[in-house]
C-alpha atoms as a PDB file:
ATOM      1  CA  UNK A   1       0.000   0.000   0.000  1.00  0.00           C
ATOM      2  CA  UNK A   2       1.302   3.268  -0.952  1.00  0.00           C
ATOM      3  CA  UNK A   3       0.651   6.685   1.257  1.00  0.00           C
ATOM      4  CA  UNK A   4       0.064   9.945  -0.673  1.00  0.00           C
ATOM      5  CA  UNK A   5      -0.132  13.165   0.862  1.00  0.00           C
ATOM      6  CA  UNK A   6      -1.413  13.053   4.698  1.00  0.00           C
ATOM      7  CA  UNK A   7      -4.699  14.464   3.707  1.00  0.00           C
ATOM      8  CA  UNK A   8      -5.772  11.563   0.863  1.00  0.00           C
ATOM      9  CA  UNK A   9      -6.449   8.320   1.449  1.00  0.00           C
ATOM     10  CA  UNK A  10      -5.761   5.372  -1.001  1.00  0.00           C
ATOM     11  CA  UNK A  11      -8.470   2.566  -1.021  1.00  0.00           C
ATOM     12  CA  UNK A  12      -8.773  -0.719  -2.579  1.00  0.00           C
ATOM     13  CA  UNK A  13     -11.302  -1.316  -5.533  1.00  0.00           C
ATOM     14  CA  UNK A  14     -13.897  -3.888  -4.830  1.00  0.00           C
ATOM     15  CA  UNK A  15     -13.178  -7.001  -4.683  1.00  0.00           C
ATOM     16  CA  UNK A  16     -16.279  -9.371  -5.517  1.00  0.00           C
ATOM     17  CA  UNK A  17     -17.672 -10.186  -8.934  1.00  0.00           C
ATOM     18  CA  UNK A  18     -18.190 -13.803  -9.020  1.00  0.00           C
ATOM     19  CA  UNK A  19     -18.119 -15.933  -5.763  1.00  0.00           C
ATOM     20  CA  UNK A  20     -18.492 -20.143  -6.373  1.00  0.00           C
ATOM     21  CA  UNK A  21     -20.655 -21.533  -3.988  1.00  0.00           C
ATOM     22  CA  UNK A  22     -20.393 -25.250  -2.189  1.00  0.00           C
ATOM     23  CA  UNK A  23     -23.021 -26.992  -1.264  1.00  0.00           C
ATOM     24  CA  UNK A  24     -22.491 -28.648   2.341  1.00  0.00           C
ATOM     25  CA  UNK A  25     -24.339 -31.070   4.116  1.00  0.00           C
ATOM     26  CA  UNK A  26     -28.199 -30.344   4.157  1.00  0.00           C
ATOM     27  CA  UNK A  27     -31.121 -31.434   5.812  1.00  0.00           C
ATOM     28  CA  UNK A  28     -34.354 -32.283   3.149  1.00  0.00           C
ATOM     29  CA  UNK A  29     -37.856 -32.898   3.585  1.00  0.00           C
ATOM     30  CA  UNK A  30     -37.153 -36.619   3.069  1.00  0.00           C
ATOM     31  CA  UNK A  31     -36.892 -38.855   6.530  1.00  0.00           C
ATOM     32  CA  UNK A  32     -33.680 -40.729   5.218  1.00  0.00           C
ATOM     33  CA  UNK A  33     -32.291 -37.997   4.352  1.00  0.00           C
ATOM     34  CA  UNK A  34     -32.883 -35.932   7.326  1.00  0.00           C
ATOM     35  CA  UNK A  35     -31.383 -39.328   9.685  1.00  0.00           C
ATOM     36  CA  UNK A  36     -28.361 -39.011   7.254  1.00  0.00           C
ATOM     37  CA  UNK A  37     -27.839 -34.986   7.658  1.00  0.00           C
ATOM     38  CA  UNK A  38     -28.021 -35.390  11.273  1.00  0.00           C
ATOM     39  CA  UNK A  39     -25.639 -38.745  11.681  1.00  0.00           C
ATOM     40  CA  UNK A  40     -23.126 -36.822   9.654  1.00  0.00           C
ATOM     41  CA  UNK A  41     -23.107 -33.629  12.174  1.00  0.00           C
ATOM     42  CA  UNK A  42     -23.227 -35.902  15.008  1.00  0.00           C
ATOM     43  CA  UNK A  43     -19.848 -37.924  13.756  1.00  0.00           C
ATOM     44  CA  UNK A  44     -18.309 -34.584  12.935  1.00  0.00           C
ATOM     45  CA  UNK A  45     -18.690 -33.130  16.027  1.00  0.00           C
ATOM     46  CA  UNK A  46     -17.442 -36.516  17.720  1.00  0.00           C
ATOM     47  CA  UNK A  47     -14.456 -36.647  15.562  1.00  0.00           C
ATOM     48  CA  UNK A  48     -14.901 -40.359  14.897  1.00  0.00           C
ATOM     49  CA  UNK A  49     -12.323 -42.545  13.144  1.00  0.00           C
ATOM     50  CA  UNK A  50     -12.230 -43.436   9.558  1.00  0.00           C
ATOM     51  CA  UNK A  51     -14.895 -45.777   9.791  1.00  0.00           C
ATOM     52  CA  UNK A  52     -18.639 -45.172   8.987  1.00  0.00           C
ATOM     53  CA  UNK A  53     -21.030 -44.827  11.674  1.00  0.00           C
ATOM     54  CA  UNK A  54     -23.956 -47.818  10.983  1.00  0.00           C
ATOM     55  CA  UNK A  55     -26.168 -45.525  10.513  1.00  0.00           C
ATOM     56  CA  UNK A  56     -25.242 -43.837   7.679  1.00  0.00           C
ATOM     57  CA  UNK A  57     -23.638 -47.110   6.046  1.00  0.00           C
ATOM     58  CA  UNK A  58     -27.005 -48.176   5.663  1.00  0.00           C
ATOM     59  CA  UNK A  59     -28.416 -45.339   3.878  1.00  0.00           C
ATOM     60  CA  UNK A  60     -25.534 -45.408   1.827  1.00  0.00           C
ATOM     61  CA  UNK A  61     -26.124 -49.259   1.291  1.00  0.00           C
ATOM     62  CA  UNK A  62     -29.548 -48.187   0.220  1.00  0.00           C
ATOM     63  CA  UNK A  63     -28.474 -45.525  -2.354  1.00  0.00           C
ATOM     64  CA  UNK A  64     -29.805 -42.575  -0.001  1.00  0.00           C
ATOM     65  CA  UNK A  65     -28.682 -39.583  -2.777  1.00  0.00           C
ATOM     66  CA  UNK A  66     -28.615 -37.220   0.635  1.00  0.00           C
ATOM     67  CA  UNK A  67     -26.476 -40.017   2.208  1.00  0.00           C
ATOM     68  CA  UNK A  68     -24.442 -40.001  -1.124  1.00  0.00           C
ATOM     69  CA  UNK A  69     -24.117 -36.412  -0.868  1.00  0.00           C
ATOM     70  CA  UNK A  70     -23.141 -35.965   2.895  1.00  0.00           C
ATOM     71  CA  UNK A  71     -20.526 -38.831   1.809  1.00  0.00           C
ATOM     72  CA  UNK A  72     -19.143 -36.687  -0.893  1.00  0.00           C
ATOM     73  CA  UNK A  73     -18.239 -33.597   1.482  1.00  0.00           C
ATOM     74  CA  UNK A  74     -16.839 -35.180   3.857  1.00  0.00           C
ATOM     75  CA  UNK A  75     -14.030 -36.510   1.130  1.00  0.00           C
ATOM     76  CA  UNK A  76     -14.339 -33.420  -0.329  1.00  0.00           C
ATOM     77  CA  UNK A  77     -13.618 -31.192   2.839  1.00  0.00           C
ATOM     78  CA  UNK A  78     -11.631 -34.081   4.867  1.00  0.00           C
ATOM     79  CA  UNK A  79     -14.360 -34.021   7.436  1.00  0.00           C
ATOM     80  CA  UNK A  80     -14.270 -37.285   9.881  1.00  0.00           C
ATOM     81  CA  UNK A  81     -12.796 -39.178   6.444  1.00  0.00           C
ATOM     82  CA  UNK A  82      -9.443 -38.503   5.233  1.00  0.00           C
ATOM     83  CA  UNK A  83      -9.497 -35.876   2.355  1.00  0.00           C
ATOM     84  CA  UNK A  84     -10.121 -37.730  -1.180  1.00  0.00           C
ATOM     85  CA  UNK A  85     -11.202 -35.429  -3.952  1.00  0.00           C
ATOM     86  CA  UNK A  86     -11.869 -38.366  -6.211  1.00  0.00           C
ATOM     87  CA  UNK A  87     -13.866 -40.458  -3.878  1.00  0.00           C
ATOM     88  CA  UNK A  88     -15.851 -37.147  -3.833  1.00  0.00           C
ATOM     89  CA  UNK A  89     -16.286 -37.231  -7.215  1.00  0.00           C
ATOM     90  CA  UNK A  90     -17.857 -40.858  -7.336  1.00  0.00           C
ATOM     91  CA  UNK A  91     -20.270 -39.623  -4.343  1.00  0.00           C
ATOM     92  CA  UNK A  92     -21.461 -37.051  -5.836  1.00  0.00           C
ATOM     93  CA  UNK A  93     -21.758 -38.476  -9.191  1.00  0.00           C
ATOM     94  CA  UNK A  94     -23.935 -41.473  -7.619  1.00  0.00           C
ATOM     95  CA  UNK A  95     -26.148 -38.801  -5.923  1.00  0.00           C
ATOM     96  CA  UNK A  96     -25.779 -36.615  -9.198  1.00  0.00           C
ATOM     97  CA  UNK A  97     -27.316 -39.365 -11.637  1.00  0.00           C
ATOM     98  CA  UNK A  98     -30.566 -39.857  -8.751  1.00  0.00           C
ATOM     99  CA  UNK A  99     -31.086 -36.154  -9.797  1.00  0.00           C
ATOM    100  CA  UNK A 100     -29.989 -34.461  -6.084  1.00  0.00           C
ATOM    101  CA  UNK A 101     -29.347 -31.316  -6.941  1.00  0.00           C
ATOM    102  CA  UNK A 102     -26.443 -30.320  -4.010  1.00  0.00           C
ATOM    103  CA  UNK A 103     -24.514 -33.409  -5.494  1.00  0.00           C
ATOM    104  CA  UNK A 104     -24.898 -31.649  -9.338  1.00  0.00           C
ATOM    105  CA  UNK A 105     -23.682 -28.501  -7.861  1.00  0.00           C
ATOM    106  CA  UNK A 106     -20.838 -30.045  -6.244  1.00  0.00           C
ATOM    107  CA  UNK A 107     -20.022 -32.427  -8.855  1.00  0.00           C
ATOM    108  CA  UNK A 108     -20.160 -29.226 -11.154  1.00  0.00           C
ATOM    109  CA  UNK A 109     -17.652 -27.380  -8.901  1.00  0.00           C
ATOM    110  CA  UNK A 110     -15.334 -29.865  -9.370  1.00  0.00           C
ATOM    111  CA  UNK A 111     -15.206 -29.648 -12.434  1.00  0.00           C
ATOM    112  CA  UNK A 112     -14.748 -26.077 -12.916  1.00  0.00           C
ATOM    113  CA  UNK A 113     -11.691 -26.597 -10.594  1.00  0.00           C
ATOM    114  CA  UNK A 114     -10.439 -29.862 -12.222  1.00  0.00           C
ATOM    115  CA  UNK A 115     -10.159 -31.285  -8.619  1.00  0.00           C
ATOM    116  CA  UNK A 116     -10.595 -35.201  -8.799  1.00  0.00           C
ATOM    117  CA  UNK A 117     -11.141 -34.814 -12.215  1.00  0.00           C
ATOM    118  CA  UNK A 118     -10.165 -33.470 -15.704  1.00  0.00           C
ATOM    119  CA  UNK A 119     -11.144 -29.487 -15.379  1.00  0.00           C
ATOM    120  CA  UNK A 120     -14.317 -29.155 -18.203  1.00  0.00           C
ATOM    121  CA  UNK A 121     -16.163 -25.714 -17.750  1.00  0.00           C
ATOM    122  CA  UNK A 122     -18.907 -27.478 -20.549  1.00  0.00           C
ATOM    123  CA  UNK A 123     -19.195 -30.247 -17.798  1.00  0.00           C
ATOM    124  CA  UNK A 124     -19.703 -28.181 -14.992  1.00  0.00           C
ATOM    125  CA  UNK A 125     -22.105 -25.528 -16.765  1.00  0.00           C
ATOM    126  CA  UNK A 126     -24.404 -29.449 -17.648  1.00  0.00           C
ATOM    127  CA  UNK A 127     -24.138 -29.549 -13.719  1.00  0.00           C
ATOM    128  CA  UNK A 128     -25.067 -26.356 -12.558  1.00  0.00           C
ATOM    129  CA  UNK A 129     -27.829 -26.270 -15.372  1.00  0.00           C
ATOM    130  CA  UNK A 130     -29.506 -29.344 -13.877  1.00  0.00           C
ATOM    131  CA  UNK A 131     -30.047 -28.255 -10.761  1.00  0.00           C
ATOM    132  CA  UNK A 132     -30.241 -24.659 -11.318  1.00  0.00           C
ATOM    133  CA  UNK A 133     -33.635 -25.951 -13.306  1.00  0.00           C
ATOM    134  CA  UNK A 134     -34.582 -27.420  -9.811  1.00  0.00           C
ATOM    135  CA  UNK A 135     -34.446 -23.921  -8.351  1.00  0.00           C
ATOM    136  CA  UNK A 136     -31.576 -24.605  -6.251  1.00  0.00           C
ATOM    137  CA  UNK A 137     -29.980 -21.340  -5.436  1.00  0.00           C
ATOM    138  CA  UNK A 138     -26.212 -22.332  -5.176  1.00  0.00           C
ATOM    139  CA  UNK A 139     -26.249 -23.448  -8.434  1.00  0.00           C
ATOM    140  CA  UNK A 140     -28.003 -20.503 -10.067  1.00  0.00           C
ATOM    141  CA  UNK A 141     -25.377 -18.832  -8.179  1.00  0.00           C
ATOM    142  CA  UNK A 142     -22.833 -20.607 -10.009  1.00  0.00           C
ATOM    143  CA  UNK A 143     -24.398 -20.558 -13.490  1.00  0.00           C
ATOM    144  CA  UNK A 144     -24.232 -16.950 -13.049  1.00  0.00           C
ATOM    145  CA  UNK A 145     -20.430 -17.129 -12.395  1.00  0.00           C
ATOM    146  CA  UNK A 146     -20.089 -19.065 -15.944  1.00  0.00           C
ATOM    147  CA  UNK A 147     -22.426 -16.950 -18.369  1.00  0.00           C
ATOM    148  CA  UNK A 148     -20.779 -13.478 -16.648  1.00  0.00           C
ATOM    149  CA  UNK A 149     -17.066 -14.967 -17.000  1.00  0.00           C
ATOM    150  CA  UNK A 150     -17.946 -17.247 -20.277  1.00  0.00           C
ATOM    151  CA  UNK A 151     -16.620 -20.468 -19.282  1.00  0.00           C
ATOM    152  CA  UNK A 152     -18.477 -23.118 -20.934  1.00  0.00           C
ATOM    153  CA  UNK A 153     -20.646 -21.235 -22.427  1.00  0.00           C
ATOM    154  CA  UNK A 154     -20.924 -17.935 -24.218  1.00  0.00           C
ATOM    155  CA  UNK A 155     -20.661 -15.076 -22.256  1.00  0.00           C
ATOM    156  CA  UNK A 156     -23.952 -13.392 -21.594  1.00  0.00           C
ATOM    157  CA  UNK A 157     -23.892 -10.672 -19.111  1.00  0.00           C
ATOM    158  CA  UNK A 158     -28.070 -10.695 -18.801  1.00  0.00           C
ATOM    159  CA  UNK A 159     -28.422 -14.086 -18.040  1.00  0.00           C
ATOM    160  CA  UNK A 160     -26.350 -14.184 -15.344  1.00  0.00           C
ATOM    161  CA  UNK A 161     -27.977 -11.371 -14.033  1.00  0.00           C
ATOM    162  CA  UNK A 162     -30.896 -13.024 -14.273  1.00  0.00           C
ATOM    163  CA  UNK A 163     -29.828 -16.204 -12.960  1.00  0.00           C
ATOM    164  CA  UNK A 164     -27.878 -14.445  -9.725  1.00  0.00           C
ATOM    165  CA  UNK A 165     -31.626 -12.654  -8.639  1.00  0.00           C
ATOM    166  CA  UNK A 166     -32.978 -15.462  -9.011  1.00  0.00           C
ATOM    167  CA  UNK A 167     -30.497 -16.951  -6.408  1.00  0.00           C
ATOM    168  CA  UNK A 168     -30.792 -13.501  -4.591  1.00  0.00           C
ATOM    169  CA  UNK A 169     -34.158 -13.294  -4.121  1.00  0.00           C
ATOM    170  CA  UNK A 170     -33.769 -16.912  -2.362  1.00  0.00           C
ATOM    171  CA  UNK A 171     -31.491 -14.900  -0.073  1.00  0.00           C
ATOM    172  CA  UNK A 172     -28.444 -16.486  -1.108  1.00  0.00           C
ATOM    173  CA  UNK A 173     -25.560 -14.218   0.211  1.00  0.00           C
ATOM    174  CA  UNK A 174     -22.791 -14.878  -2.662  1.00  0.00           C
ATOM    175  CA  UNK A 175     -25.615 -14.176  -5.263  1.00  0.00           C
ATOM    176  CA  UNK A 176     -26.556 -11.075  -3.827  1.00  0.00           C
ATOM    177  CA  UNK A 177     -22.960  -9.642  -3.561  1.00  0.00           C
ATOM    178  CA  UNK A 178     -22.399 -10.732  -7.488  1.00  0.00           C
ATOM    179  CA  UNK A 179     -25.654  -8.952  -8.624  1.00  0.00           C
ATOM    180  CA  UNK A 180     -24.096  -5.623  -6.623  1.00  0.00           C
ATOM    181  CA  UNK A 181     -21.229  -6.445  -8.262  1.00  0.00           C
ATOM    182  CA  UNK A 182     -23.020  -6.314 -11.617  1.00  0.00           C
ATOM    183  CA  UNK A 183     -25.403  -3.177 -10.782  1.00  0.00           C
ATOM    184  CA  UNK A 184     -22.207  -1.259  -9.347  1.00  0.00           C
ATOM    185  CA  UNK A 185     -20.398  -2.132 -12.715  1.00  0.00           C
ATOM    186  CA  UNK A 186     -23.410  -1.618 -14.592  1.00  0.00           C
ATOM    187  CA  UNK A 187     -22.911  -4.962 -16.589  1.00  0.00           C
ATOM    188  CA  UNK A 188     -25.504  -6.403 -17.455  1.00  0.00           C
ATOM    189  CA  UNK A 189     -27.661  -3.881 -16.202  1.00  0.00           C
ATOM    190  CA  UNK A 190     -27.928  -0.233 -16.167  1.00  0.00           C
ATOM    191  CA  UNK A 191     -25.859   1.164 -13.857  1.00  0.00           C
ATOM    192  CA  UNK A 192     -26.962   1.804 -10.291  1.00  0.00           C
ATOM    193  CA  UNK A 193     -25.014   2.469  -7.313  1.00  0.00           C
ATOM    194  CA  UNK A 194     -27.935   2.540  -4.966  1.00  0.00           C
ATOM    195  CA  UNK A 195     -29.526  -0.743  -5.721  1.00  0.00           C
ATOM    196  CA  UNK A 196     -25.584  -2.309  -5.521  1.00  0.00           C
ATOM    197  CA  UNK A 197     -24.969  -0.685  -2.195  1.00  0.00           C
ATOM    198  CA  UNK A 198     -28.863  -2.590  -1.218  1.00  0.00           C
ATOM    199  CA  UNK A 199     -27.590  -5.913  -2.341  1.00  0.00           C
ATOM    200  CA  UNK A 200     -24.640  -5.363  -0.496  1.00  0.00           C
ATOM    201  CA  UNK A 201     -26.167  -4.441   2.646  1.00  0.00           C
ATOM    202  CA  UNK A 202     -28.467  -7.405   2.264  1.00  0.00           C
ATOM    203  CA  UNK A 203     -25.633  -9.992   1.984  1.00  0.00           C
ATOM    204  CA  UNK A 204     -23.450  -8.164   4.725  1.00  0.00           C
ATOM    205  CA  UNK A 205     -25.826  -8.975   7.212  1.00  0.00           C
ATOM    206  CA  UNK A 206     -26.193 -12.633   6.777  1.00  0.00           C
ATOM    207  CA  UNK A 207     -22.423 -11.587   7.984  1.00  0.00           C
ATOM    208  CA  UNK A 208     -20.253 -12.688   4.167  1.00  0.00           C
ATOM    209  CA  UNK A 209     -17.191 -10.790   4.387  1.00  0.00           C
ATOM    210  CA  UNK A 210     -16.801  -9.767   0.345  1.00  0.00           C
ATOM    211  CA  UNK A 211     -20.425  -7.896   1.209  1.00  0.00           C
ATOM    212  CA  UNK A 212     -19.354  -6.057   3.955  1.00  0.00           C
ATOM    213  CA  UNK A 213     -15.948  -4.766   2.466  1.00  0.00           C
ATOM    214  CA  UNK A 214     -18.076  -3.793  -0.471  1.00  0.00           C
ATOM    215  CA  UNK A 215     -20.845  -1.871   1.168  1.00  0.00           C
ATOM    216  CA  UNK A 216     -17.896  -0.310   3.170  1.00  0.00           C
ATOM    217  CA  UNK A 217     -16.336   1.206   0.035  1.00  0.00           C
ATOM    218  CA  UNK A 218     -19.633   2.395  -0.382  1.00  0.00           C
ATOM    219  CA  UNK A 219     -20.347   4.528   2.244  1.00  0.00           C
ATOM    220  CA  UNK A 220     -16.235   5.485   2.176  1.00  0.00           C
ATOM    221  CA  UNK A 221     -16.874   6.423  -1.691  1.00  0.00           C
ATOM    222  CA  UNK A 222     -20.573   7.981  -0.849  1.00  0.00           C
ATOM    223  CA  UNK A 223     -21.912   5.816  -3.767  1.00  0.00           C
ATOM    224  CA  UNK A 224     -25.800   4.559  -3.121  1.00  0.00           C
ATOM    225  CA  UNK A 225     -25.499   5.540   0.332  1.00  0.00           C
ATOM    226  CA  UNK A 226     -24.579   8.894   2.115  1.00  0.00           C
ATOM    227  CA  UNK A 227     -21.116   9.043   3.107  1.00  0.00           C
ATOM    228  CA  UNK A 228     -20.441   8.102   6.259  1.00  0.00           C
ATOM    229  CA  UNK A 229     -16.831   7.375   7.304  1.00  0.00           C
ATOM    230  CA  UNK A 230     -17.987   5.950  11.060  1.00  0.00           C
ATOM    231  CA  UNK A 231     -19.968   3.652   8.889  1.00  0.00           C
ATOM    232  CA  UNK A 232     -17.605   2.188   6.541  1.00  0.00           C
ATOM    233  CA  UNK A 233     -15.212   1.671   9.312  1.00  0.00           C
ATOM    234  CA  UNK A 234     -18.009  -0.563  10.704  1.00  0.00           C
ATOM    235  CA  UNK A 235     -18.295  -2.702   7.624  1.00  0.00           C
ATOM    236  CA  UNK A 236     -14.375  -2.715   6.918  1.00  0.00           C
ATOM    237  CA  UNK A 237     -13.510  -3.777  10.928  1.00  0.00           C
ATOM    238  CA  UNK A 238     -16.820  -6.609  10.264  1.00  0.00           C
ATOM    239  CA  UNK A 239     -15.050  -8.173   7.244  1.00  0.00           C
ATOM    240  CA  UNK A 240     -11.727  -7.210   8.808  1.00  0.00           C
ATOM    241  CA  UNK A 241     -12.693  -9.349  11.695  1.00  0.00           C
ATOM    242  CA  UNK A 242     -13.108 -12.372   9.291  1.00  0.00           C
ATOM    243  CA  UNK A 243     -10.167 -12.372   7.668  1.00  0.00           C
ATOM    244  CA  UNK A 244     -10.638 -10.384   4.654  1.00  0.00           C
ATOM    245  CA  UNK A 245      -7.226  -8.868   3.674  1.00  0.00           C
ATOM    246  CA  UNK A 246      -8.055  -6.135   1.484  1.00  0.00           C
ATOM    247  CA  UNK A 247     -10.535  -5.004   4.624  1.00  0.00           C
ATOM    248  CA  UNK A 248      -7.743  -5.120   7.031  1.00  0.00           C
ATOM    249  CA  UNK A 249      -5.855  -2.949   4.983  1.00  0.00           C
ATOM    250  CA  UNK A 250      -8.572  -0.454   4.669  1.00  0.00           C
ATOM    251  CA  UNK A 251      -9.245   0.032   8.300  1.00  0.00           C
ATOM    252  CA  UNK A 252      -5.851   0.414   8.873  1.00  0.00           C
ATOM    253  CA  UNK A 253      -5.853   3.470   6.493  1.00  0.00           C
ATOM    254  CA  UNK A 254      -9.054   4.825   8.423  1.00  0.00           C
ATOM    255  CA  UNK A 255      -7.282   4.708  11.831  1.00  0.00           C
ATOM    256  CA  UNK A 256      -4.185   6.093   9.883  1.00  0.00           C
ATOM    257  CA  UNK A 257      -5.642   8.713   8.742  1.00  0.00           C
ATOM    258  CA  UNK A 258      -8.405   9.186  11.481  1.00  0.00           C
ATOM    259  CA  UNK A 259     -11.486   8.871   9.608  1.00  0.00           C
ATOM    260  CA  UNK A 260     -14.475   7.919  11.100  1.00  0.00           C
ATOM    261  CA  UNK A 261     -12.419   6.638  14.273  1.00  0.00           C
ATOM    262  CA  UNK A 262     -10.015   8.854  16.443  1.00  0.00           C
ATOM    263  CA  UNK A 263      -6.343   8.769  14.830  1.00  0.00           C
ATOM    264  CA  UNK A 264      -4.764   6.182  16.027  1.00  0.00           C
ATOM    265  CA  UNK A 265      -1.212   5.398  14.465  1.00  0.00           C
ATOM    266  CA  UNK A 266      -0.142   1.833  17.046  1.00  0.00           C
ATOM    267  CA  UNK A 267      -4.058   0.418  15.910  1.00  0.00           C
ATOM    268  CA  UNK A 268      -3.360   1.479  11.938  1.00  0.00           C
ATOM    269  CA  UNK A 269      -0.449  -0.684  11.876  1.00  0.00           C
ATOM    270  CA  UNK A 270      -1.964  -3.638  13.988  1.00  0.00           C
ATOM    271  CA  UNK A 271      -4.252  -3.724  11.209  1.00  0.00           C
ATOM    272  CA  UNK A 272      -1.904  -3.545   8.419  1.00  0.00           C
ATOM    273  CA  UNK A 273       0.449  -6.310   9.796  1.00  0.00           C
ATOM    274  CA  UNK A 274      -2.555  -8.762  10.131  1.00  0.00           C
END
């Protein structure tokens, strides 16, 4: 970071355009499914060995797609199993094929990374398609991310708006911070700073970081919003607080430069060494 004259300030752009989503362990309307959701948390939490509890052996045995699922991201994220991206794969590619729509999400993801598998964007955009058509939010989410990026498909800024409020208005966080993204850009869509700086706000407090460094360049910049240093220290110290680099910098410039908080040069570079 480089310091101008004492009176300006340098800031960061924002960051978020096009978050991937992955879908974890979830509970369904289904009573299998449900007993398999729950078995999973409770042999996470216990930290159990390697081995399967009974329980969710025999919904696997079965071919439980939750079970199948659950299975797959616990190889996937090394959870109570030791880490196996390709065992993930064949999880979620059993689940997939029953039409469970976290397992074509996930499946998808993987291949968009390549991880347990040959990276194919057309592959994963098949994935995300199938259960987007289901309604499920994550993977409109990510069917956003390929149409605004054009991987897989051709790139086609209004249908991933479109598919991103569709995920939005199901309150998905990452989906709301892309469509800011895309109003504050004005891809897409015409331009509009306050309706970005409303997404924002409405993923920042479901608490995702990206959101609240956004909506706190925002109310730094005065775009959408009135500006309000106090309050874009808020938002920058909230996604500070979680990690988020770009935030930590930030806040270290407000207390730098003592705006919005009182001057404070020792808690400026606290910030910027994190």
């Amino acid at each position: 970071m480089i310091f101008t004259k004492r009176k300006s300030v340098v800031m960061i752009l924002p960051i978020v355009f096009s978050s991937l989503v992955f879908t974890g362990c979830q509970k369904t309307q289904d009573e299998g499914s449900q007993e398999s959701t729950e078995t999973v948390e409770v042999y996470k939490q216990n930290r159990l060995p390697n081995e399967l509890p009974d329980e969710l052996q025999e919904l696997i045995d079965q071919g439980d797609a939750q079970a199948q699922t659950d299975l797959g991201s616990m190889y996937y994220q090394g959870t109570g199993v030791s880490q196996d991206y390709a065992k993930a794969v064949e999880w979620f590619e059993k689940s997939a094929n029953q039409g469970h729509s976290s397992a074509q999400n996930n499946l998808g993801l993987m291949y968009y990374q390549g991880t347990g598998v040959r990276q194919d964007y057309v592959k994963a955009v098949d994935l995300y398609e199938k259960a987007a058509n289901q309604g499920a939010a994550e993977a409109q989410t990510n069917l956003g991310v390929m149409y605004e990026n054009g991987h897989g498909v051709r790139q086609d800024y209004v249908k991933a708006v479109d598919l991103y409020e569709k995920a939005a208005n199901q309150g998905a966080a990452e989906a709301q911070t892309n469509l800011g993204w895309m109003y504050y850009q004005g891809t897409g869509v015409r331009q509009d700073y306050a309706k970005a700086a409303e997404l924002y706000g409405k993923a920042a407090n479901q608490g995702f970081a990206k959101a609240q460094y956004n909506l706190g360049l925002m109310y730094f910049q005065g775009l959408g919003v009135r500006q309000e240093y106090a309050k874009a220290v808020e938002w920058f110290e909230k996604a500070a607080n979680q990690g988020a680099a770009k935030a930590q910098t930030n806040l270290g410039l407000m207390y730098f430069q003592g705006l919005g908080v009182r001057q404070e040069y020792a808690k400026a570079v606290e910030w910027f060494e994190k």
